[in-house]
PDB file of N, CA and C in Angstrom:
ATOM      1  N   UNK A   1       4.809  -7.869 105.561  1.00  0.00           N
ATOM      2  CA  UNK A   1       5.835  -6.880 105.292  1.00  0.00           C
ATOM      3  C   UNK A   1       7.219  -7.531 105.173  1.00  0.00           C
ATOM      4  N   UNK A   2       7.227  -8.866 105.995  1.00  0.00           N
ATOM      5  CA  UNK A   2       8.350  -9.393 105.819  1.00  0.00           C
ATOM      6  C   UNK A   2       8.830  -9.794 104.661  1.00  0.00           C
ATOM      7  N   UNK A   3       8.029 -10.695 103.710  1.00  0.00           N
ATOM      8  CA  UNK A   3       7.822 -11.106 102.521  1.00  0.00           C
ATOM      9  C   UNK A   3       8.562  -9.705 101.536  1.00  0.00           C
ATOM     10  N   UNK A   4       7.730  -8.657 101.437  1.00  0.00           N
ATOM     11  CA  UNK A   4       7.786  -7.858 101.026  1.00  0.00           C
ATOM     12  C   UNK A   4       9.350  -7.322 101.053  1.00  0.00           C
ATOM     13  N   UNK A   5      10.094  -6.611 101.980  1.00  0.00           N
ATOM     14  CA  UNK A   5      11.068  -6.600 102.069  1.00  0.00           C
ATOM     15  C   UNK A   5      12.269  -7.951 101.919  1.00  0.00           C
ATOM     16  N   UNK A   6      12.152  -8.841 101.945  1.00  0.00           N
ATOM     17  CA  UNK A   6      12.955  -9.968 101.709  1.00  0.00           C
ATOM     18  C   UNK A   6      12.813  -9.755  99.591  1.00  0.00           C
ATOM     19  N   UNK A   7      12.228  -9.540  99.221  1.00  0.00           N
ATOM     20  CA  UNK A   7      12.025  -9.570  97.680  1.00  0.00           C
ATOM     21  C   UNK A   7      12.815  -8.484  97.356  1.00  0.00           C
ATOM     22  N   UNK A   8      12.509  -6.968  97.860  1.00  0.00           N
ATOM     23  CA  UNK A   8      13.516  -6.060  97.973  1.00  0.00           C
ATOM     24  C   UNK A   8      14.770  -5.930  97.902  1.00  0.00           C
ATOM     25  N   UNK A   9      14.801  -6.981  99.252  1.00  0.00           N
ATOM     26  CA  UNK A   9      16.891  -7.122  99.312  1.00  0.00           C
ATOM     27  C   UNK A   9      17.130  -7.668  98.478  1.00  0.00           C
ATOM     28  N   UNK A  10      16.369  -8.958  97.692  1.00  0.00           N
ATOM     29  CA  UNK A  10      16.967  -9.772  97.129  1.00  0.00           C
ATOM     30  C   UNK A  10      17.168  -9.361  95.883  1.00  0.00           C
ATOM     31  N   UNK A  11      16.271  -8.603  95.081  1.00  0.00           N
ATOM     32  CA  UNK A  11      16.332  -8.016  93.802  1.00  0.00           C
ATOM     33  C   UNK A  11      17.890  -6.892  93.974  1.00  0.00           C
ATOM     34  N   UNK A  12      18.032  -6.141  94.685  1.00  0.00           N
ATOM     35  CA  UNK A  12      18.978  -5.192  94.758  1.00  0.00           C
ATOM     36  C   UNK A  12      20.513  -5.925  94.690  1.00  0.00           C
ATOM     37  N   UNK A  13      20.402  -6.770  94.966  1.00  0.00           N
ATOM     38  CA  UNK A  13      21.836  -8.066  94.999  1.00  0.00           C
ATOM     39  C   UNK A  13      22.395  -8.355  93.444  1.00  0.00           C
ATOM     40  N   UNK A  14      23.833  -7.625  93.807  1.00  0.00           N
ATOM     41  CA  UNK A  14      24.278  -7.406  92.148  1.00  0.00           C
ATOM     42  C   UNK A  14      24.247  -8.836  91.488  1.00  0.00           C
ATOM     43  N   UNK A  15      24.552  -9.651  92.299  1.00  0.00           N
ATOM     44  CA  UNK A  15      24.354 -11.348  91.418  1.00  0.00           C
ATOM     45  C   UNK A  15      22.384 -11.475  90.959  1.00  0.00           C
ATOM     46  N   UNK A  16      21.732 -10.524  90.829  1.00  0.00           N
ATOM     47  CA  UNK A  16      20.839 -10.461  90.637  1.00  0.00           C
ATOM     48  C   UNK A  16      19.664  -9.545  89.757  1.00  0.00           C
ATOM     49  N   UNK A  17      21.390  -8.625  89.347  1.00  0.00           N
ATOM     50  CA  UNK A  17      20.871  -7.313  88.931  1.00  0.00           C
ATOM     51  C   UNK A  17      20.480  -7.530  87.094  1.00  0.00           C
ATOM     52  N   UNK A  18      19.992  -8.744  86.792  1.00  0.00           N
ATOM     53  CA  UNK A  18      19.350  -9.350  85.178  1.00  0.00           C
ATOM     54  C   UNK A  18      18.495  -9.675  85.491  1.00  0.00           C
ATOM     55  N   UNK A  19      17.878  -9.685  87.059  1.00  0.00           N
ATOM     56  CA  UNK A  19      16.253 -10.146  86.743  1.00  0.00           C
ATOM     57  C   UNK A  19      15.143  -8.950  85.985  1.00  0.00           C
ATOM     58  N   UNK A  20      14.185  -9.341  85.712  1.00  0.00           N
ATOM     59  CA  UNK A  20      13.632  -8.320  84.784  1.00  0.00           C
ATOM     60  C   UNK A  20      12.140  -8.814  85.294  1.00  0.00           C
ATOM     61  N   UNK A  21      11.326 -10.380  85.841  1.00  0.00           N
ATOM     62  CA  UNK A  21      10.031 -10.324  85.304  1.00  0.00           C
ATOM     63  C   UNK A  21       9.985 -10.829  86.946  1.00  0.00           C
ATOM     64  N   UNK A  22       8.727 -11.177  87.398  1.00  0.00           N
ATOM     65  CA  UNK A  22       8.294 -11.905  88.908  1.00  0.00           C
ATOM     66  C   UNK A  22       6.983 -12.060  88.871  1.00  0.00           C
ATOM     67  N   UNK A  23       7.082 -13.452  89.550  1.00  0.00           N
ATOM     68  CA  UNK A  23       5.683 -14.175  89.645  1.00  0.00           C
ATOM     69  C   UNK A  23       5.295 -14.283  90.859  1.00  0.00           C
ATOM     70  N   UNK A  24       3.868 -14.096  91.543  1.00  0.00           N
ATOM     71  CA  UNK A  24       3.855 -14.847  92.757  1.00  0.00           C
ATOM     72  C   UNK A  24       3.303 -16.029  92.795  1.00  0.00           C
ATOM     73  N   UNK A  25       3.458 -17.007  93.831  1.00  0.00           N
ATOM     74  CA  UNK A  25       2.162 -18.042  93.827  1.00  0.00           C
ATOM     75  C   UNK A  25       2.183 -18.504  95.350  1.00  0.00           C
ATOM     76  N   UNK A  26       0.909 -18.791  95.875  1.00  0.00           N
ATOM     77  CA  UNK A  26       1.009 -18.582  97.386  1.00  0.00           C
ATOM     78  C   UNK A  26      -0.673 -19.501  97.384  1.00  0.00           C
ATOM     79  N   UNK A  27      -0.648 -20.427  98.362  1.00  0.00           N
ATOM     80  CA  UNK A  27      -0.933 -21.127  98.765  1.00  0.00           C
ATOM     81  C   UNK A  27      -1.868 -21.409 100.284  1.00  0.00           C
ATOM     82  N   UNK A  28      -3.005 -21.117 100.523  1.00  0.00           N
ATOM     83  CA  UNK A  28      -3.759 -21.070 101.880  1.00  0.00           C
ATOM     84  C   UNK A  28      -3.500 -19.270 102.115  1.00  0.00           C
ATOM     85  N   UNK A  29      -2.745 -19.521 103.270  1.00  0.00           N
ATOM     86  CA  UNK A  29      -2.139 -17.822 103.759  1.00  0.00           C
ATOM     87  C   UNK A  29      -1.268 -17.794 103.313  1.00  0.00           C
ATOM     88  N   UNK A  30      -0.479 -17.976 102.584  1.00  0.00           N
ATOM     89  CA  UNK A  30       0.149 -17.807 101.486  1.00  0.00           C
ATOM     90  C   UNK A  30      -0.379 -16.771 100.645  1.00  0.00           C
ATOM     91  N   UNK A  31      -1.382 -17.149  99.684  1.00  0.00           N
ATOM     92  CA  UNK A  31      -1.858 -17.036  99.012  1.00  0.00           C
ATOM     93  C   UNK A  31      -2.089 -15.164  99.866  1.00  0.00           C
ATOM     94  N   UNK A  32      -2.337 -15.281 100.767  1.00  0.00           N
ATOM     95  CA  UNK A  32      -2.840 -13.993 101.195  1.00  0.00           C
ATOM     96  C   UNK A  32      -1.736 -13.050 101.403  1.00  0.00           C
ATOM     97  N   UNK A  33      -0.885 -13.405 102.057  1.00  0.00           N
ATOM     98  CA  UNK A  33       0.894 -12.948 102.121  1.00  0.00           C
ATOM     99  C   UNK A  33       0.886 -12.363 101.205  1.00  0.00           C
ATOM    100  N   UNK A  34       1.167 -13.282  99.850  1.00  0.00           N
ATOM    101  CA  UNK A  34       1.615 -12.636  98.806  1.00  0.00           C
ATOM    102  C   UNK A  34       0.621 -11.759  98.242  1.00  0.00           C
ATOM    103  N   UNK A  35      -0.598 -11.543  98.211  1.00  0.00           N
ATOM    104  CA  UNK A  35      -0.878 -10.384  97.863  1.00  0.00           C
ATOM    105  C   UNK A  35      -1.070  -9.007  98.605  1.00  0.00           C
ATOM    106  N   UNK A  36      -0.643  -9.553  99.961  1.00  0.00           N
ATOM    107  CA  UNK A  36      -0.623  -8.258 100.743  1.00  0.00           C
ATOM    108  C   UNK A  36       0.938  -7.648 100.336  1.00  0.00           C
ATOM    109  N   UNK A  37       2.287  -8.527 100.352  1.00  0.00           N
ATOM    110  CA  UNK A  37       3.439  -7.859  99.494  1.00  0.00           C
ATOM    111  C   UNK A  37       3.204  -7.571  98.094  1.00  0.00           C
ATOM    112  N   UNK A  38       2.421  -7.806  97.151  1.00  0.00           N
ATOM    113  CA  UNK A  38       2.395  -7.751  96.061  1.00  0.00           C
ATOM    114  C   UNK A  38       1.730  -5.928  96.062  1.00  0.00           C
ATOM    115  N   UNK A  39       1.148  -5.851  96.683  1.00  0.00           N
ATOM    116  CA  UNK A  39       0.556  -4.435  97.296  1.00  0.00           C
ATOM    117  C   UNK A  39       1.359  -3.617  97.670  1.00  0.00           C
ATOM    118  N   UNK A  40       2.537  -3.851  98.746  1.00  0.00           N
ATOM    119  CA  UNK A  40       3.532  -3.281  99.646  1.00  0.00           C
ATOM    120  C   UNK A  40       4.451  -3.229  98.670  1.00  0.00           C
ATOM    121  N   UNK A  41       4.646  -3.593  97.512  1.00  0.00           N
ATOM    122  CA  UNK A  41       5.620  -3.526  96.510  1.00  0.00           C
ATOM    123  C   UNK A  41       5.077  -3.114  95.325  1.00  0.00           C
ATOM    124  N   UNK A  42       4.133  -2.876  94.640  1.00  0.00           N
ATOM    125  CA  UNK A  42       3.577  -2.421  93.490  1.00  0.00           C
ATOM    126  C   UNK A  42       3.886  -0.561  93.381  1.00  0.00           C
ATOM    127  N   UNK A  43       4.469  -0.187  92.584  1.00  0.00           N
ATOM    128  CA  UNK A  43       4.472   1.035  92.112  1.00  0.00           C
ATOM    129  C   UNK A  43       3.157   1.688  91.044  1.00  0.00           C
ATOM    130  N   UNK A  44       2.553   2.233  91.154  1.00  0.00           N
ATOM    131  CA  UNK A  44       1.095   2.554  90.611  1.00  0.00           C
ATOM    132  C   UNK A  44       1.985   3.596  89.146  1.00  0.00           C
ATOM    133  N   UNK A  45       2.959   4.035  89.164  1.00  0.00           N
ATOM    134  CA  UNK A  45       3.417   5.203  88.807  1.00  0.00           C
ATOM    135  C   UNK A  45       3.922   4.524  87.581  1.00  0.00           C
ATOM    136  N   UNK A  46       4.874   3.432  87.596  1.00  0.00           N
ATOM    137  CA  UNK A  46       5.860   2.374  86.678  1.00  0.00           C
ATOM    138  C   UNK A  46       5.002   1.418  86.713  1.00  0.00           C
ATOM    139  N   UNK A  47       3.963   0.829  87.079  1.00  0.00           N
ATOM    140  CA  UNK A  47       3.395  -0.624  86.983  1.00  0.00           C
ATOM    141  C   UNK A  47       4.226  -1.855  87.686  1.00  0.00           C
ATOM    142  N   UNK A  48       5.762  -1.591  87.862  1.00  0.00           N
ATOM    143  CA  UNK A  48       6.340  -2.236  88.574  1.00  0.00           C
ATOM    144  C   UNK A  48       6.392  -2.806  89.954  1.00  0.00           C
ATOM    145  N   UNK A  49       7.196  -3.896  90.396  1.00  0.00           N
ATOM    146  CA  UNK A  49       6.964  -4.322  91.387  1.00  0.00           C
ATOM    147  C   UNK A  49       8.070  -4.727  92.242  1.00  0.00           C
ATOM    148  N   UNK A  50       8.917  -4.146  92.423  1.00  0.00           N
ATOM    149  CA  UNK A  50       9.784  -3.679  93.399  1.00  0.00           C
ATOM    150  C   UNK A  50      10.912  -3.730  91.677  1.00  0.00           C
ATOM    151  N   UNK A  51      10.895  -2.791  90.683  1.00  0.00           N
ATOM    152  CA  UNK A  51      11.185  -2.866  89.761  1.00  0.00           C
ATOM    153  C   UNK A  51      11.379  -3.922  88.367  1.00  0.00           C
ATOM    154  N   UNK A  52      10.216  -5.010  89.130  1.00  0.00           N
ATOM    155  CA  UNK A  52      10.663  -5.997  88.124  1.00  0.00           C
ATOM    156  C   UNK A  52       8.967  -5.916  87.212  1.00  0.00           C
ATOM    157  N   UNK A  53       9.275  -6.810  86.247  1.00  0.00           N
ATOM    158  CA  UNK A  53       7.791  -6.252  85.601  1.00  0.00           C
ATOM    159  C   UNK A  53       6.877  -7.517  86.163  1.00  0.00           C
ATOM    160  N   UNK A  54       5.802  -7.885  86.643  1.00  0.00           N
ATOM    161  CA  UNK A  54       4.693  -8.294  87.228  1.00  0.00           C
ATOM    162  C   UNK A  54       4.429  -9.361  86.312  1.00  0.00           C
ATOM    163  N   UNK A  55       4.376 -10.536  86.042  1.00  0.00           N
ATOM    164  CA  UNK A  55       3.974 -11.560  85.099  1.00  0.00           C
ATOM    165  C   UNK A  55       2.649 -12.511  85.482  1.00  0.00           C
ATOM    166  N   UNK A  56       2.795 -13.120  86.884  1.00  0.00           N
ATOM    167  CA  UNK A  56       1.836 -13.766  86.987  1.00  0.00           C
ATOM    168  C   UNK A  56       1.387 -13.766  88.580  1.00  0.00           C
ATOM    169  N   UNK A  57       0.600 -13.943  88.997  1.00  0.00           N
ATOM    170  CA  UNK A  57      -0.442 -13.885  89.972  1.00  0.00           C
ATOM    171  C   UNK A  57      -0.846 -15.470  90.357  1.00  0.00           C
ATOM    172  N   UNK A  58      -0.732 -15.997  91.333  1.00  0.00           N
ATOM    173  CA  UNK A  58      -2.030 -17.016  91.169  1.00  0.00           C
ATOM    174  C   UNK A  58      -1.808 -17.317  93.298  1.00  0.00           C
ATOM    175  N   UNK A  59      -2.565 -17.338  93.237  1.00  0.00           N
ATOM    176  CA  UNK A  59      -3.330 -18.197  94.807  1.00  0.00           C
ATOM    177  C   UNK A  59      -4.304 -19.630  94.968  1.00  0.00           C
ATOM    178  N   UNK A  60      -3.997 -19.988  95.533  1.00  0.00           N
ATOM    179  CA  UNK A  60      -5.210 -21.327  95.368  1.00  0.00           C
ATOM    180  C   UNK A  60      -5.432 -21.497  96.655  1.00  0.00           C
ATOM    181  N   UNK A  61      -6.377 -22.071  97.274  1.00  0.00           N
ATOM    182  CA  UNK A  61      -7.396 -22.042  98.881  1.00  0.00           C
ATOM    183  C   UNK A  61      -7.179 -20.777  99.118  1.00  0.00           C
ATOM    184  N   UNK A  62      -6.991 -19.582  99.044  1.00  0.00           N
ATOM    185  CA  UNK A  62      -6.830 -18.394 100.063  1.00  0.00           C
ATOM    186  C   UNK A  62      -8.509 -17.950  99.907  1.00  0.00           C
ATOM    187  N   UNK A  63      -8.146 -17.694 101.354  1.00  0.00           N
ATOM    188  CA  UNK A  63      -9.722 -17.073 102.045  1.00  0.00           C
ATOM    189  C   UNK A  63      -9.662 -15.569 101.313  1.00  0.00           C
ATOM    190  N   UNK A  64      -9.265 -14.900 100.508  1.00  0.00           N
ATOM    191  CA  UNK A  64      -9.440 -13.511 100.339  1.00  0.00           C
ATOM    192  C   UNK A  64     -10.796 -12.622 100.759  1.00  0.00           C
ATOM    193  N   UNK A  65     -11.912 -13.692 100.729  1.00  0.00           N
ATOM    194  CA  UNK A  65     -12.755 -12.933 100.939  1.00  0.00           C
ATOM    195  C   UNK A  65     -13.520 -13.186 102.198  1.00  0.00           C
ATOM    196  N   UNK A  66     -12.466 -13.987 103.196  1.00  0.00           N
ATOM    197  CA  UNK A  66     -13.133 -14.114 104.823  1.00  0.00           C
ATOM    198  C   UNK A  66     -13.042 -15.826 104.501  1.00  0.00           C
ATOM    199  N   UNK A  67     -13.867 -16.139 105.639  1.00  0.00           N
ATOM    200  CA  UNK A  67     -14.624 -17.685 106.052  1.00  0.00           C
ATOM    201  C   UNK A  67     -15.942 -17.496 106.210  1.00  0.00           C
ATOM    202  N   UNK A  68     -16.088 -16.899 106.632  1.00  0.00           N
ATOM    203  CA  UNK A  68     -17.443 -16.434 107.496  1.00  0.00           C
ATOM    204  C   UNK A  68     -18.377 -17.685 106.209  1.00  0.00           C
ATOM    205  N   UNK A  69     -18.594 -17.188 105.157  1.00  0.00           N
ATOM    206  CA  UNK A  69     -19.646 -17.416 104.322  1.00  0.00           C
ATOM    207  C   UNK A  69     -19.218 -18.943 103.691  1.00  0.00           C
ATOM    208  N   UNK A  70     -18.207 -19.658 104.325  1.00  0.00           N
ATOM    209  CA  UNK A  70     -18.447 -21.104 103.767  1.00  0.00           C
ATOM    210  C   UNK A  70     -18.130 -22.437 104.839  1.00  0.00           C
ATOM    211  N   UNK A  71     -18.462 -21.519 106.129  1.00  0.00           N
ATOM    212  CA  UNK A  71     -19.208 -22.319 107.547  1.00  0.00           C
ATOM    213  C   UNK A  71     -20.728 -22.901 107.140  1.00  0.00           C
ATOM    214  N   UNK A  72     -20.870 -24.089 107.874  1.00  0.00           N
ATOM    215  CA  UNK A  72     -22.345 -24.758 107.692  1.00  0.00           C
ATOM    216  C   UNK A  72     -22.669 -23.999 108.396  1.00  0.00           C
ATOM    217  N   UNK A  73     -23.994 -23.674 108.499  1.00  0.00           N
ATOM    218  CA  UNK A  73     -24.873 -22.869 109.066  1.00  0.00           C
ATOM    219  C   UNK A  73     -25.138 -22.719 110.893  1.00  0.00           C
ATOM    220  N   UNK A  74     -24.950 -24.416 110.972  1.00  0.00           N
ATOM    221  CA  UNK A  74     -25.107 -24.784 112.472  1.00  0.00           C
ATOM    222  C   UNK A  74     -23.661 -24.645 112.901  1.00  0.00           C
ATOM    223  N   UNK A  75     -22.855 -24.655 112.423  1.00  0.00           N
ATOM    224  CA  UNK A  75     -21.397 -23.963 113.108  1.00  0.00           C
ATOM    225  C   UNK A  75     -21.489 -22.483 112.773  1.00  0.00           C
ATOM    226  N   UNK A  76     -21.876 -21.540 111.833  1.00  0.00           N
ATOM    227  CA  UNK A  76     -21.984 -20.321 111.918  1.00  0.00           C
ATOM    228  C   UNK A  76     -22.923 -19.911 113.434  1.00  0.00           C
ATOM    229  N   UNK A  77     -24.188 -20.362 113.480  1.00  0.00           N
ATOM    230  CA  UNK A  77     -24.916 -20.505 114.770  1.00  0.00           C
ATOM    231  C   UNK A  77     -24.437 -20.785 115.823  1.00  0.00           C
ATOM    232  N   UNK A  78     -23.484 -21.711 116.269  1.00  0.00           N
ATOM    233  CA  UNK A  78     -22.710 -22.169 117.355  1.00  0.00           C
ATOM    234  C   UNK A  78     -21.425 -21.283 117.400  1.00  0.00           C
ATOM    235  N   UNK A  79     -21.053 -20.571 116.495  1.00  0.00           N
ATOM    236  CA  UNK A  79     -20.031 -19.175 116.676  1.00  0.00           C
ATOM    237  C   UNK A  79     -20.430 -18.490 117.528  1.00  0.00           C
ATOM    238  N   UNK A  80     -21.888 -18.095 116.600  1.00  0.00           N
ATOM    239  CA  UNK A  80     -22.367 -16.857 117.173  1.00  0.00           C
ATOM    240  C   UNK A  80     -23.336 -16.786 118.382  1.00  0.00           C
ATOM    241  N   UNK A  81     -23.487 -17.862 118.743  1.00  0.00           N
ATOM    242  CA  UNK A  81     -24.117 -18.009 120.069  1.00  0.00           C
ATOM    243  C   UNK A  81     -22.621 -18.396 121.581  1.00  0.00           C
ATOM    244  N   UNK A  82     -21.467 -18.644 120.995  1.00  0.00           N
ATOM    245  CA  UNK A  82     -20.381 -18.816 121.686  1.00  0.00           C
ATOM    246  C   UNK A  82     -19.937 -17.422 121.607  1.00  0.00           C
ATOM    247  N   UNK A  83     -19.978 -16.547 120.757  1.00  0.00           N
ATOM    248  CA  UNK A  83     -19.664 -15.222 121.124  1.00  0.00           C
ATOM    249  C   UNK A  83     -20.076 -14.235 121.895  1.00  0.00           C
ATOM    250  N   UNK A  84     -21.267 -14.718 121.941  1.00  0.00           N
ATOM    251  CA  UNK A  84     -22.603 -13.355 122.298  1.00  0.00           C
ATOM    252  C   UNK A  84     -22.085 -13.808 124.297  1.00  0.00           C
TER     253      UNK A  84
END
């Protein structure tokens, strides 16, 4: 949310008021950050994104879809026997 609001203030800043397009790019948790603000800022209504128009996207290592499933097997096993 922090992310999110820091893009906010910054767009509203009259030395700023010609931006028009925004990219994200985010990196590990990064990568995850920014699409959780990219969310917290997207207008469904305008397509916009905290009024600017949305250009590019990109993440690289982000877990978006967990860890769980790219543990070796015998450390998934040694999780889940350290949990239980």
């Amino acid at each position: 949310e922090r992310l999110a609001q820091e893009i906010s203030d910054l767009v509203r800043r009259p030395e700023h008021a010609r931006l028009k397009y925004i990219s994200f790019f985010g990196n590990s948790l990064g990568g995850l950050i920014a699409r959780y603000a990219f969310g917290l800022l997207f207008n469904p209504d305008t397509g916009l994104l905290a009024g600017l128009q949305p250009v590019t996207f990109v993440s690289m290592a982000a877990p978006h879809l967990g860890i769980a499933g790219m543990m070796p097997k015998t450390v998934e096993r040694l999780v889940d026997f350290l949990d239980a």
